[in-house]
N, C-alpha and C. Protein backbone atom coordinates (compact mmCIF):
# COMPACT_ATOMS: atom_id res chain seq x y z
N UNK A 1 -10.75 -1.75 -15.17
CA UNK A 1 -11.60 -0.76 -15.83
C UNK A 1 -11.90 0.42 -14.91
N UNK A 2 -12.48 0.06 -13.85
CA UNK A 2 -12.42 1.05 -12.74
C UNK A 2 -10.76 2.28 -12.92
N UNK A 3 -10.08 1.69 -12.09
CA UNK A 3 -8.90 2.26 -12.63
C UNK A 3 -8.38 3.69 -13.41
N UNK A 4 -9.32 2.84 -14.81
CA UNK A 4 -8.99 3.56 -15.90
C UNK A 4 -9.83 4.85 -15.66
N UNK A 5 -11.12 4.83 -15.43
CA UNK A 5 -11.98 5.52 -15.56
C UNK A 5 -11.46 6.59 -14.11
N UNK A 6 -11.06 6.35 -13.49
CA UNK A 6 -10.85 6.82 -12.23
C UNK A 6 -9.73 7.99 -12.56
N UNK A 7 -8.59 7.33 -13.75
CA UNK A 7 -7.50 7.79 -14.37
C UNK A 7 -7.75 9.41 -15.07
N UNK A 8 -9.13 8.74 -15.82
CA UNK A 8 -9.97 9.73 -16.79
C UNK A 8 -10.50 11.06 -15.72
N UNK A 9 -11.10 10.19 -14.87
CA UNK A 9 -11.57 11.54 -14.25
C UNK A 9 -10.50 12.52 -13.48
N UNK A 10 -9.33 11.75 -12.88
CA UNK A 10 -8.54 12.79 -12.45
C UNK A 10 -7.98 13.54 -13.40
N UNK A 11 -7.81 13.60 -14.84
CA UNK A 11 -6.91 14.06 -15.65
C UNK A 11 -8.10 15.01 -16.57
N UNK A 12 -9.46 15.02 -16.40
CA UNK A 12 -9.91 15.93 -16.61
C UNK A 12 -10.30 17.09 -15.86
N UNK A 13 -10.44 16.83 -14.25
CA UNK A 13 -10.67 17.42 -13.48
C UNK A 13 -9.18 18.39 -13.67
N UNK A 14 -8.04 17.92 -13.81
CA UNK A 14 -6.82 19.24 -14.01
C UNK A 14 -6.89 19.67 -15.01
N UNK A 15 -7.33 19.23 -15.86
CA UNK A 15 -7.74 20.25 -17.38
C UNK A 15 -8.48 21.19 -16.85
N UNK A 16 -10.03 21.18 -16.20
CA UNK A 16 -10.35 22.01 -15.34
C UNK A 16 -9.56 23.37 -14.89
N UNK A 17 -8.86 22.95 -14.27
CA UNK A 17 -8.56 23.75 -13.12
C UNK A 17 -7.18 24.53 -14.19
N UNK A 18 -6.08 23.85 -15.07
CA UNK A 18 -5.56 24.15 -15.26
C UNK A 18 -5.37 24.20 -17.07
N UNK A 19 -6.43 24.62 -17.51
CA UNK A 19 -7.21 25.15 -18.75
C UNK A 19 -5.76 25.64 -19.25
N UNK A 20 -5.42 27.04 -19.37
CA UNK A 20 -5.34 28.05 -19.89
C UNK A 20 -3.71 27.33 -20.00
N UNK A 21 -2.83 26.96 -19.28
CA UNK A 21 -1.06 26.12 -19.18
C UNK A 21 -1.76 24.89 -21.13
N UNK A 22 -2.54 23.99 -20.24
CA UNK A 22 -2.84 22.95 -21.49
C UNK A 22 -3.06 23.60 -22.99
N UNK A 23 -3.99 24.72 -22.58
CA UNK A 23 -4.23 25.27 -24.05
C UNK A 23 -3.47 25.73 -25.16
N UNK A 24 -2.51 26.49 -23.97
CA UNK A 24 -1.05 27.19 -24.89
C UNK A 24 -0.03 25.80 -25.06
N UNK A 25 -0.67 24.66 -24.35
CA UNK A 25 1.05 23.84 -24.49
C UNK A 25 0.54 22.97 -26.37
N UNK A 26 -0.54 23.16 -25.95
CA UNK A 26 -1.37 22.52 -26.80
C UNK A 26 -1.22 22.98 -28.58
N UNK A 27 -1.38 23.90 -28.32
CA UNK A 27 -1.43 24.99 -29.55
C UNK A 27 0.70 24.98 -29.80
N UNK A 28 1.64 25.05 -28.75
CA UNK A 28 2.59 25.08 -28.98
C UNK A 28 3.07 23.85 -29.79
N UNK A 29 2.62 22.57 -29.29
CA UNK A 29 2.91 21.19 -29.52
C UNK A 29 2.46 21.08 -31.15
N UNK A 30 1.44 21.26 -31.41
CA UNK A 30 0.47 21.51 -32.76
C UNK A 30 1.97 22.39 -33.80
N UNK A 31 1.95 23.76 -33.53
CA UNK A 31 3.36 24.08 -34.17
C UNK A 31 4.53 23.67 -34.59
N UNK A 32 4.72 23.07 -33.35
CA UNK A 32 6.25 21.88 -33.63
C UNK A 32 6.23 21.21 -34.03
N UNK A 33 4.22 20.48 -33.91
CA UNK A 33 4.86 19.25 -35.00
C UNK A 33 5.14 19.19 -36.33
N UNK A 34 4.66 20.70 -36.82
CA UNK A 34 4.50 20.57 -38.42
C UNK A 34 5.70 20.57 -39.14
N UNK A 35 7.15 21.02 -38.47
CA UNK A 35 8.89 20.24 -38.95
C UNK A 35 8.66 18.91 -39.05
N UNK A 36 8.08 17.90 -38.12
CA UNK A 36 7.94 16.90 -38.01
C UNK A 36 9.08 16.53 -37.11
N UNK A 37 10.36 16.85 -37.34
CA UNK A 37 11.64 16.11 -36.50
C UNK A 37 11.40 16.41 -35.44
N UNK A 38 10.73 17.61 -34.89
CA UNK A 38 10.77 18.01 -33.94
C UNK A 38 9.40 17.61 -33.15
N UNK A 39 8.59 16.69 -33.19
CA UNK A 39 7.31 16.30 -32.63
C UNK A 39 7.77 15.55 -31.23
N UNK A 40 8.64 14.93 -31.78
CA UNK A 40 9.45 14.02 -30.72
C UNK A 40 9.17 14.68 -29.48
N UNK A 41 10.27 15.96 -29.67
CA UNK A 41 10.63 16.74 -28.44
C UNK A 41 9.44 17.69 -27.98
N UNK A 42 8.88 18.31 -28.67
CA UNK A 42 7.67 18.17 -28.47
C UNK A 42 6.63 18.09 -27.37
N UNK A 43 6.73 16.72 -27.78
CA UNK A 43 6.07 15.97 -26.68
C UNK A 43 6.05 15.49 -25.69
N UNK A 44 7.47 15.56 -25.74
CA UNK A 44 7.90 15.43 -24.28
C UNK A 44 7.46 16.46 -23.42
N UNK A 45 7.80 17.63 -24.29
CA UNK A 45 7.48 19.18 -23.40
C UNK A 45 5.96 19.31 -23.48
N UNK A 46 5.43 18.79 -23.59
CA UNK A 46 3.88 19.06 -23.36
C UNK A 46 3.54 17.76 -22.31
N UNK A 47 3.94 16.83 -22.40
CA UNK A 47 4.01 15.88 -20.84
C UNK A 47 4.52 16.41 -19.78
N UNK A 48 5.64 17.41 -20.08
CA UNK A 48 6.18 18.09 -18.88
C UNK A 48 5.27 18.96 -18.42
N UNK A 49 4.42 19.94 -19.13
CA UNK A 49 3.69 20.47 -18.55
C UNK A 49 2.62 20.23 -17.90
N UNK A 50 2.20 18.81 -19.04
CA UNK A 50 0.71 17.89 -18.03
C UNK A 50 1.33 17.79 -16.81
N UNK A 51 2.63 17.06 -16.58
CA UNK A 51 2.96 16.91 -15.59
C UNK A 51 3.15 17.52 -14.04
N UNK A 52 3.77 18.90 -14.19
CA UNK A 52 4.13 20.15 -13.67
C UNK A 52 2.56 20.29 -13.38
N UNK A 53 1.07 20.25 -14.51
CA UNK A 53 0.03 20.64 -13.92
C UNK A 53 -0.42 19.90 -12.40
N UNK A 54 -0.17 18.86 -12.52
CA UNK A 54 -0.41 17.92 -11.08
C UNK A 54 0.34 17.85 -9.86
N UNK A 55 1.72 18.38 -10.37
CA UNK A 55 2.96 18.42 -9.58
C UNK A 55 3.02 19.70 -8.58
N UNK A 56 3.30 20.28 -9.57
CA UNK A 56 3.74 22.08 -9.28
C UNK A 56 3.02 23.32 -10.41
N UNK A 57 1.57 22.99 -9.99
CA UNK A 57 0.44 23.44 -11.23
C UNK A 57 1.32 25.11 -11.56
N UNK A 58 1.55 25.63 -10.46
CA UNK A 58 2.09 27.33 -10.50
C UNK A 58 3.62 27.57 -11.74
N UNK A 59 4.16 26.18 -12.02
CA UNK A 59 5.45 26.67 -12.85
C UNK A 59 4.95 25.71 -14.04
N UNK A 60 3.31 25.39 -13.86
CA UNK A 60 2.62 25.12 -15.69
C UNK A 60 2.19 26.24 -16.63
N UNK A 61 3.22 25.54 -17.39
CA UNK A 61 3.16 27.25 -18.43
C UNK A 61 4.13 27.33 -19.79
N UNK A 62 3.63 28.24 -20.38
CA UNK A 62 4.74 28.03 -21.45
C UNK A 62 6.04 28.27 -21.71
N UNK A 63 6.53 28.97 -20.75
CA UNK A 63 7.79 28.89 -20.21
C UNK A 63 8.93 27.55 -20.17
N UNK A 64 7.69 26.65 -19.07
CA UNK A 64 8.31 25.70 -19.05
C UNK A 64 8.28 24.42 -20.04
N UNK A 65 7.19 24.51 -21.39
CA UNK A 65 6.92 24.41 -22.31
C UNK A 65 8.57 24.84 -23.07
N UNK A 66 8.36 25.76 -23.44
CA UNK A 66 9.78 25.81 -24.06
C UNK A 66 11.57 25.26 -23.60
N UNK A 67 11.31 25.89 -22.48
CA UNK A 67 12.75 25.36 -21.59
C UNK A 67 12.76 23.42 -22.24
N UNK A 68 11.78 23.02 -21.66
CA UNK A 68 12.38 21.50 -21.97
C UNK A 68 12.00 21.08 -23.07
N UNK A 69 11.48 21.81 -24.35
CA UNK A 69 11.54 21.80 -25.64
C UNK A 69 13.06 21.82 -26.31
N UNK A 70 13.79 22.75 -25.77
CA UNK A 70 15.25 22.89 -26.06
C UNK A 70 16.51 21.82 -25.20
N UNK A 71 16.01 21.78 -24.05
CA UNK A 71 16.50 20.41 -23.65
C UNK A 71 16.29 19.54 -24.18
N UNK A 72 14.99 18.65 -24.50
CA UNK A 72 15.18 17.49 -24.89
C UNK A 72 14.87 17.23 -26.34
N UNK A 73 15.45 18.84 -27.45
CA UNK A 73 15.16 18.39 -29.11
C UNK A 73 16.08 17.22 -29.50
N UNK A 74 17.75 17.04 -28.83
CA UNK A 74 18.04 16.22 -29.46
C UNK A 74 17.85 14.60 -28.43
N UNK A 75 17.60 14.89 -27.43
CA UNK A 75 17.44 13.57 -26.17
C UNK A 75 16.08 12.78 -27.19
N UNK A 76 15.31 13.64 -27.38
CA UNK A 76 13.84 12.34 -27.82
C UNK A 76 13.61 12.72 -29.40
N UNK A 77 14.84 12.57 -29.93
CA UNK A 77 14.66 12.55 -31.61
C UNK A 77 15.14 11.29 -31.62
N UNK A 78 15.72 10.73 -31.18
CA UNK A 78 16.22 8.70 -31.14
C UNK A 78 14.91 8.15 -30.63
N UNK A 79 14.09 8.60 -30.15
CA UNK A 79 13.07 7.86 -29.42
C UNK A 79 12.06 8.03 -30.28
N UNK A 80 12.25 9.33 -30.69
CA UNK A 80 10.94 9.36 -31.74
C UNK A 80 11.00 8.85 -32.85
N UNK A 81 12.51 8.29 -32.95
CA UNK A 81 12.25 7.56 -34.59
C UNK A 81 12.21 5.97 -34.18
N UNK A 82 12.53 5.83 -32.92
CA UNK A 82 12.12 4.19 -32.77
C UNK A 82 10.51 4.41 -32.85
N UNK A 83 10.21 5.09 -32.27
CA UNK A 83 8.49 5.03 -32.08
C UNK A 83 8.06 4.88 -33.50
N UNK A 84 8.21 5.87 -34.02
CA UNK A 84 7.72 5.73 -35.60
C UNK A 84 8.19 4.45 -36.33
N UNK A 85 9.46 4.38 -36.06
CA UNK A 85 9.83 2.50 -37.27
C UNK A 85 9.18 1.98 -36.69
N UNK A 86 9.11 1.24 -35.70
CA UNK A 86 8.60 0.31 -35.12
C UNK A 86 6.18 0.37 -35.52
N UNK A 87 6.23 1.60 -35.23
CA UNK A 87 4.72 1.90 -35.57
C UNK A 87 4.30 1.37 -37.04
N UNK A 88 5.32 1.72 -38.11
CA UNK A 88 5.57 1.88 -39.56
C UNK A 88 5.67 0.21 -39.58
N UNK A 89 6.33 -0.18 -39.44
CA UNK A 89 6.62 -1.71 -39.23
C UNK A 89 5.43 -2.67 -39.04
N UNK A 90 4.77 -1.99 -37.80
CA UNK A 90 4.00 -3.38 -37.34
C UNK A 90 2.63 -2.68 -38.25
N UNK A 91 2.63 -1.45 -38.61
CA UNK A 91 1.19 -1.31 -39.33
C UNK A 91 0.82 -1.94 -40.76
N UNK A 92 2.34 -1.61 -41.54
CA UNK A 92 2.56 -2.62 -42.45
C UNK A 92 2.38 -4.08 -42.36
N UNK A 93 2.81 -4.47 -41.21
CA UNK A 93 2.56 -5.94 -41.27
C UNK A 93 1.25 -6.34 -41.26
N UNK A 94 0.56 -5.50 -40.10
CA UNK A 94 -1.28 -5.37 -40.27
C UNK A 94 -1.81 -5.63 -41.77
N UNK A 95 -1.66 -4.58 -42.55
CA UNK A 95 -2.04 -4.22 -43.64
C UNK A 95 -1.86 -4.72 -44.56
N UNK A 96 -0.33 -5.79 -44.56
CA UNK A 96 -0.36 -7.05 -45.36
C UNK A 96 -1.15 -8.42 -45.07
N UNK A 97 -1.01 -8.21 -44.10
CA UNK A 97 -1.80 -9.99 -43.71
C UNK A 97 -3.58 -9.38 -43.71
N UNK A 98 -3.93 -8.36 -43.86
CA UNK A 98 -5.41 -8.04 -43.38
C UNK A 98 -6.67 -9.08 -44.11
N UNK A 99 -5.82 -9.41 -45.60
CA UNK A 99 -6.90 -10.22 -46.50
C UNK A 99 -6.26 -11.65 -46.53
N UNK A 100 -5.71 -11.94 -45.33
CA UNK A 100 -4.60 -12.93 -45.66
C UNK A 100 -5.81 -14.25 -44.39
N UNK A 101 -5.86 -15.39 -45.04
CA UNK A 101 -6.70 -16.85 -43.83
C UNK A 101 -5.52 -17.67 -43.53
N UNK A 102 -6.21 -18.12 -42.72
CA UNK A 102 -5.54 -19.22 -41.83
C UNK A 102 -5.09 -19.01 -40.28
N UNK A 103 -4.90 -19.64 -39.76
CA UNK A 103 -4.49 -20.15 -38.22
C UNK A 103 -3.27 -19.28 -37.95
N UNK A 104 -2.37 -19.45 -39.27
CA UNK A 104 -0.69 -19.10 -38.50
C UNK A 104 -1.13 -16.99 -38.58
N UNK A 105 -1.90 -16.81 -39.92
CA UNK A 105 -1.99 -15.39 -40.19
C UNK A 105 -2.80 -14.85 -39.26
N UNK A 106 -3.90 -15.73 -38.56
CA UNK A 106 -4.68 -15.04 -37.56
C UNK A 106 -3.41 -14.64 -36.41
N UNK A 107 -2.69 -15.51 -36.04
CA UNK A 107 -2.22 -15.61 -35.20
C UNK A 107 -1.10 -14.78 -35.45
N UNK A 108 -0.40 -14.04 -36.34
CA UNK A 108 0.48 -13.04 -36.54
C UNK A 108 -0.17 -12.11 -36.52
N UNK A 109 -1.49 -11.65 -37.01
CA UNK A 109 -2.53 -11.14 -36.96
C UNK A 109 -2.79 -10.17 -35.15
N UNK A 110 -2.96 -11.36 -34.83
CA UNK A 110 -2.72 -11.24 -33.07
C UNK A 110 -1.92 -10.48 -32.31
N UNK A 111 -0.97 -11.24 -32.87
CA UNK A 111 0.80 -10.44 -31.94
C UNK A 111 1.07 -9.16 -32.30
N UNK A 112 0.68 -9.32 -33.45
CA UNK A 112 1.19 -7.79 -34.25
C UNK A 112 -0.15 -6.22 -33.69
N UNK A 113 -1.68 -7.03 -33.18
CA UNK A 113 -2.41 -6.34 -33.21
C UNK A 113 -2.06 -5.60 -31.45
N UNK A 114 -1.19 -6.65 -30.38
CA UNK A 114 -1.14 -6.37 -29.17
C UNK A 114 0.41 -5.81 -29.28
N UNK A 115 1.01 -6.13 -30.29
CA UNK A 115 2.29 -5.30 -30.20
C UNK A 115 1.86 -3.64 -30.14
N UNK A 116 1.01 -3.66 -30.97
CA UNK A 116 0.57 -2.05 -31.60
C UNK A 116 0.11 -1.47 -30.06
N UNK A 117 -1.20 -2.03 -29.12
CA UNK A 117 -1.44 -1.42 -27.90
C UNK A 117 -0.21 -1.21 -27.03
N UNK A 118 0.92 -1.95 -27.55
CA UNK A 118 1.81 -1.82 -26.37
C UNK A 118 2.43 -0.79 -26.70
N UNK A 119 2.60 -0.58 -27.79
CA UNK A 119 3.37 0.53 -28.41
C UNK A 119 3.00 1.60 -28.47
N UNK A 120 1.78 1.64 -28.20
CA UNK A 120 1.19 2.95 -28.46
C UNK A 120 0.92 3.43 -26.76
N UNK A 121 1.10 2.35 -25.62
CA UNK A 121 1.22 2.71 -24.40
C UNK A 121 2.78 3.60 -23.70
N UNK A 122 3.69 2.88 -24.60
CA UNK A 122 4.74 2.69 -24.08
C UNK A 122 5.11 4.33 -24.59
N UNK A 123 4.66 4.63 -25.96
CA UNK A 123 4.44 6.26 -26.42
C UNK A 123 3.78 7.15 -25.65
N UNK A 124 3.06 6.79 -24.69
CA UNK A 124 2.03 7.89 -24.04
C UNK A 124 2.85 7.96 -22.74
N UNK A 125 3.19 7.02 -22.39
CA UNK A 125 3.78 7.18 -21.02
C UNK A 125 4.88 7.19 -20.42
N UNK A 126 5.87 7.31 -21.59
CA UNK A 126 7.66 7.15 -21.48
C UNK A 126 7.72 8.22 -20.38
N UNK A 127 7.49 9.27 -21.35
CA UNK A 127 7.66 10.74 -20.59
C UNK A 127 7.28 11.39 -19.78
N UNK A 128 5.94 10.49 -18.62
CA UNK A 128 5.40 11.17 -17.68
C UNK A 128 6.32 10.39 -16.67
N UNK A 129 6.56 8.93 -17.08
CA UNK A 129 7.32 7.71 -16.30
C UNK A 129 9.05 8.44 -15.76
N UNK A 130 9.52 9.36 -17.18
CA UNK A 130 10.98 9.84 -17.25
C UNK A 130 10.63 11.00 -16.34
N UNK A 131 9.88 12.10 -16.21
CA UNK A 131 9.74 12.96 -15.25
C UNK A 131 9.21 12.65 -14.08
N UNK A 132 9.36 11.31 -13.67
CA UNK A 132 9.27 10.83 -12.41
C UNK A 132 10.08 10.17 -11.71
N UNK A 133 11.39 10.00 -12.39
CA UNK A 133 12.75 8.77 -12.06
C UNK A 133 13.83 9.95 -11.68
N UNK A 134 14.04 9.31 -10.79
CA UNK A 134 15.16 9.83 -9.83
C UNK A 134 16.34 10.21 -10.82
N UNK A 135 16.81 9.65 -11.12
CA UNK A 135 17.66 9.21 -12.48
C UNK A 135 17.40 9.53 -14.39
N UNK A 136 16.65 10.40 -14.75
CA UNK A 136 15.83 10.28 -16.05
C UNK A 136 16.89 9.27 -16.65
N UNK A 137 16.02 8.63 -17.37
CA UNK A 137 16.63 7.97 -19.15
C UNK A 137 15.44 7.61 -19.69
N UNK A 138 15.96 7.93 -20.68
CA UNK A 138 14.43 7.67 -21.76
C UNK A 138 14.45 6.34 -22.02
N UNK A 139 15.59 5.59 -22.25
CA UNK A 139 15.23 4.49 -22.43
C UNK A 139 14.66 3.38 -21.31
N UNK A 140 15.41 4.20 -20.20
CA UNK A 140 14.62 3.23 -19.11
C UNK A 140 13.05 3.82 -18.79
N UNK A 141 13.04 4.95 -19.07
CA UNK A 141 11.77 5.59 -19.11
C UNK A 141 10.92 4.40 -20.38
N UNK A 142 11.04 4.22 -20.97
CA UNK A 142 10.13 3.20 -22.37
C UNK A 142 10.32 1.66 -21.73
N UNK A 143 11.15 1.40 -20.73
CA UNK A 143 10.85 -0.06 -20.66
C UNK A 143 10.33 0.17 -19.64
N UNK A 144 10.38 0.71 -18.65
CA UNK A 144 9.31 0.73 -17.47
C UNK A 144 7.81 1.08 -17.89
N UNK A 145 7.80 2.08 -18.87
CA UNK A 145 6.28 1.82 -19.67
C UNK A 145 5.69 0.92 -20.09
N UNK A 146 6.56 -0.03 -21.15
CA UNK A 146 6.42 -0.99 -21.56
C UNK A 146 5.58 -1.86 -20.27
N UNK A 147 6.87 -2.00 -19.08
CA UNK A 147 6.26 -3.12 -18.13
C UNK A 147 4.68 -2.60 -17.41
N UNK A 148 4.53 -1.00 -17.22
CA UNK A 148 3.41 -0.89 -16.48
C UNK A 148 2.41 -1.59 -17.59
N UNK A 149 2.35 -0.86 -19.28
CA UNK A 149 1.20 -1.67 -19.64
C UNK A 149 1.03 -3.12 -19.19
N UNK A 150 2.29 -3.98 -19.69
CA UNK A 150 2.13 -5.23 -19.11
C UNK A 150 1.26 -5.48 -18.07
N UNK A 151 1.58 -5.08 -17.07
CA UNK A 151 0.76 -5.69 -15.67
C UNK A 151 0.21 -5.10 -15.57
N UNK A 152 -1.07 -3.73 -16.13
CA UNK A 152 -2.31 -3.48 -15.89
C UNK A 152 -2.75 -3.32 -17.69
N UNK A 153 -2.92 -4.55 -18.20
CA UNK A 153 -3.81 -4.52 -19.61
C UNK A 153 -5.39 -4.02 -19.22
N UNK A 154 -5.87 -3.96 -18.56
CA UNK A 154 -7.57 -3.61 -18.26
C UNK A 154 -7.39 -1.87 -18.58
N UNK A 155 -6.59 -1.49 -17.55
CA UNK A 155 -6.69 -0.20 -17.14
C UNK A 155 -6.37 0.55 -18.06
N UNK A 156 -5.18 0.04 -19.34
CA UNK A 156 -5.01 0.46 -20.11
C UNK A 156 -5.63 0.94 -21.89
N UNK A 157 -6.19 -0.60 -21.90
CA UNK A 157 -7.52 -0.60 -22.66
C UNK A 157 -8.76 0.25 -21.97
N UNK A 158 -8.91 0.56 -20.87
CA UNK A 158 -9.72 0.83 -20.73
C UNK A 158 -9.33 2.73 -21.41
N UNK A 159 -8.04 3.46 -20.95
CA UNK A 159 -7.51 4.25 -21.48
C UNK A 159 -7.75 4.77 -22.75
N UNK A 160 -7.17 3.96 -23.60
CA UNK A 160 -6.96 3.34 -24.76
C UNK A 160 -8.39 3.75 -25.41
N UNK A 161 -9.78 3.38 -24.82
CA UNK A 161 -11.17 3.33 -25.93
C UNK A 161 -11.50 4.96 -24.93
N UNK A 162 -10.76 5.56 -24.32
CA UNK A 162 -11.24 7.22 -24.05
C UNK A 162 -10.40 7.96 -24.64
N UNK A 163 -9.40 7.55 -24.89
CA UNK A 163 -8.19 8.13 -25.88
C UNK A 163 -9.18 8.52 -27.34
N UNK A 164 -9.96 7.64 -27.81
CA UNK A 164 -10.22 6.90 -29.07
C UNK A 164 -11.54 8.09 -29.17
N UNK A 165 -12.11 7.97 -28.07
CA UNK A 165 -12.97 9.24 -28.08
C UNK A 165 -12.93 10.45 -28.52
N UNK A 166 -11.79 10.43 -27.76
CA UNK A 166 -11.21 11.74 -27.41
C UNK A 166 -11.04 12.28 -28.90
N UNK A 167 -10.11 11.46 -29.47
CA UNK A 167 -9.45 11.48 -31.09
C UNK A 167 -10.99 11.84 -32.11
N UNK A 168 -11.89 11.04 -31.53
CA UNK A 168 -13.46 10.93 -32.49
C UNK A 168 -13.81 12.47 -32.48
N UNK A 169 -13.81 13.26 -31.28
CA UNK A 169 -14.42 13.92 -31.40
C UNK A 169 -13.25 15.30 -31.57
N UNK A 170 -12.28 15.16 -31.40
CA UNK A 170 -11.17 15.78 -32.22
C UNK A 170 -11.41 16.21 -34.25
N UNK A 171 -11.89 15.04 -34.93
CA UNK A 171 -12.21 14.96 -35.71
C UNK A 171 -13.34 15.25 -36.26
N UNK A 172 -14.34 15.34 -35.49
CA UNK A 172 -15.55 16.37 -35.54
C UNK A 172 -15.31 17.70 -35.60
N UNK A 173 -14.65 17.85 -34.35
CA UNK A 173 -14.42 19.43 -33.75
C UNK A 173 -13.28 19.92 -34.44
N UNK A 174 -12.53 19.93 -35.52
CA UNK A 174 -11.36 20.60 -36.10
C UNK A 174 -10.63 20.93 -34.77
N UNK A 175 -11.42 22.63 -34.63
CA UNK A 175 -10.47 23.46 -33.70
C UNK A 175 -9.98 22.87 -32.33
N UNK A 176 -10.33 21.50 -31.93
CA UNK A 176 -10.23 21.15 -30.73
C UNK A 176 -8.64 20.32 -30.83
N UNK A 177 -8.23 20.13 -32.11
CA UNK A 177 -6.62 19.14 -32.55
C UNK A 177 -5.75 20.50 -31.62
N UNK A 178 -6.14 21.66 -32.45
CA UNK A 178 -5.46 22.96 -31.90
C UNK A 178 -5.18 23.61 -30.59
N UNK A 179 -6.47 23.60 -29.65
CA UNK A 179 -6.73 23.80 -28.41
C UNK A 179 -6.68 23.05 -27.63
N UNK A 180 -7.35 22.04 -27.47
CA UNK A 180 -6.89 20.81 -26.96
C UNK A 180 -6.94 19.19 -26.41
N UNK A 181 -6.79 18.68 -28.08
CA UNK A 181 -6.99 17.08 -27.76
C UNK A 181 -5.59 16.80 -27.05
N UNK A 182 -4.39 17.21 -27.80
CA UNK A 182 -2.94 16.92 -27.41
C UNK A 182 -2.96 16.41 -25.91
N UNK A 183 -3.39 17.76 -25.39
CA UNK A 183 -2.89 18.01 -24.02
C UNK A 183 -4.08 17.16 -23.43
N UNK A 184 -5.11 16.98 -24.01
CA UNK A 184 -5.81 16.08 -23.04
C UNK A 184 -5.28 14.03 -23.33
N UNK A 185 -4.75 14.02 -24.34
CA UNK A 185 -3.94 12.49 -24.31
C UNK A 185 -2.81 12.78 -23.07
N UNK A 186 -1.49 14.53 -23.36
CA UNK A 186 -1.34 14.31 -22.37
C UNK A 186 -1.29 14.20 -20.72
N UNK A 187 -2.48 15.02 -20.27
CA UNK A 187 -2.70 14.80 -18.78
C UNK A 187 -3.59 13.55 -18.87
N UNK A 188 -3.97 12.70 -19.67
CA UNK A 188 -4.73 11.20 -19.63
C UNK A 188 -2.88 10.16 -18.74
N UNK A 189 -2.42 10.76 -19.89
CA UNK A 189 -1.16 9.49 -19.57
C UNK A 189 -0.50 9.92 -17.94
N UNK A 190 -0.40 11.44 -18.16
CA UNK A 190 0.45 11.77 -16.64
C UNK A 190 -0.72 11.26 -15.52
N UNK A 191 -2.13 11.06 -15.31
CA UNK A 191 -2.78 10.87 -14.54
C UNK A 191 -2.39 9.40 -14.37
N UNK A 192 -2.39 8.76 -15.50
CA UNK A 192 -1.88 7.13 -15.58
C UNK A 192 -0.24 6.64 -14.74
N UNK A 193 -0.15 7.23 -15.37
CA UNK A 193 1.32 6.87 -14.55
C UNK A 193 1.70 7.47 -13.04
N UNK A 194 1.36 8.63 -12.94
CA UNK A 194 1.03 9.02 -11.10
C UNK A 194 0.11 7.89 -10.60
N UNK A 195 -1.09 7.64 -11.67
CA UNK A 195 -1.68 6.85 -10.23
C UNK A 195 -1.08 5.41 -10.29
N UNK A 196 -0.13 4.72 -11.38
CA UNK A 196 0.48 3.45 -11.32
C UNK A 196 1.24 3.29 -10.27
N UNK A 197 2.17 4.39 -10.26
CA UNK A 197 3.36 4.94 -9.22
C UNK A 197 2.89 4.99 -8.56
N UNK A 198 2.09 5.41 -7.65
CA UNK A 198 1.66 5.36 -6.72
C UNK A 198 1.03 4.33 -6.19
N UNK A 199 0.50 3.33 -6.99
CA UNK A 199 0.03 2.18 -6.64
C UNK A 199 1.09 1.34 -6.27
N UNK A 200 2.08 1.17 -7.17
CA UNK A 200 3.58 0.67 -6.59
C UNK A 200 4.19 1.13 -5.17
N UNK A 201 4.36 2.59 -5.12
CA UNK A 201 4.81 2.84 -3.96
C UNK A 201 3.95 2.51 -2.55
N UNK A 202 2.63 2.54 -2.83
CA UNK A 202 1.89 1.80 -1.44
C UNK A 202 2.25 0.48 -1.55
N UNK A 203 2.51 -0.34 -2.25
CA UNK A 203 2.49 -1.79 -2.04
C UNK A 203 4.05 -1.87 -1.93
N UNK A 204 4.75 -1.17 -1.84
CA UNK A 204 6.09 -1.80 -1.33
C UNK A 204 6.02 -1.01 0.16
N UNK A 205 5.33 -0.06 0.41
CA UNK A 205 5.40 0.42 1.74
C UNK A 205 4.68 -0.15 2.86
N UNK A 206 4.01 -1.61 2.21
CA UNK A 206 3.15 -2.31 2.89
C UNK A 206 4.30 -3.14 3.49
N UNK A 207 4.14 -3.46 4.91
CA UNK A 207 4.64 -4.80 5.80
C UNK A 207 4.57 -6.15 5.15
């Protein structure tokens, strides 16, 4: 829990500082998604920029907003439609068993309810995980997500109910979907995954 919160505060503190990159990526991301095919890519390019804000804050911008908008429209349109079946899939399954008793339905109930956190981790953080690999692939970018949720469930839930906030008061605030909830899910996830990575890289640099 710590962690998480620790996560939160670094990734607002660069909203801070780097306002005005988030706002436009924000408002750009909002545009693209309304094709829909194109949300995918998207989003990637607005992780790139969360990213770039922590990295190399001076080349965050919409520039670079676009550049890897056009790179990766057709790289994360396969990714974005696994994300969605798979979302579509397990919400349905939710939504059938919801009035459904017993032991075995609780218990599909279950799997299906922690499939969904994983999935919805493994969505936030493909792309901060892929602009950090020596090597990009998206797909290895989504299973290394996959595994960080795995081995920090706290930190992630803990994520997860500021995300939820975040979204609450998105929904209050209209103009804030526009300006910027986007970009604050994504410098939440790029803060997450720098500080995972980094938690990895000290513990293998340990004796």
């Amino acid at each position: 829990m710590i962690d998480g919160l620790r996560v939160t505060a670094r990734a607002l503190s660069n909203l801070r500082y780097n306002g005005y990159a988030y706002v436009w990526a924000n408002l750009a991301f909002v545009a693209l998604c309304l094709p829909v095919v194109t949300a995918p890519a998207a989003w990637s390019a607005l992780c790139h920029v969360a990213h770039l804000a922590y990295t190399e804050p001076s080349e965050a911008d919409l520039s670079a907003f676009w550049r890897t908008f056009r790179q990766n429209l057709w790289r994360a349109l396969p990714w974005g439609a696994g994300v969605v079946a798979f979302g579509a899939i397990n919400t349905s399954n939710l939504i059938a068993y919801a009035d459904t008793d017993g032991p075995l339905a609780l218990a599909l109930m279950t799997a299906w309810f922690l499939a969904g956190l994983l999935w919805l981790g493994a969505a936030l953080l493909t792309w901060p995980i892929y602009y950090e690999m020596a090597e990009p692939s998206v797909w290895g970018a989504t299973r290394n997500a996959i595994i960080m949720v795995l081995r920090h469930p706290l930190t992630m839930l803990t994520l997860f109910v500021v995300l939820a906030l975040v979204a609450a008061i998105g929904i209050v605030l209209i103009a804030a979907w526009l300006l910027l909830t986007w970009s604050v899910f994504a410098a939440i996830a790029n803060a997450a995954a720098l500080d995972r990575l980094a938690f990895y890289y000290t513990r293998r640099a340990q004796p």
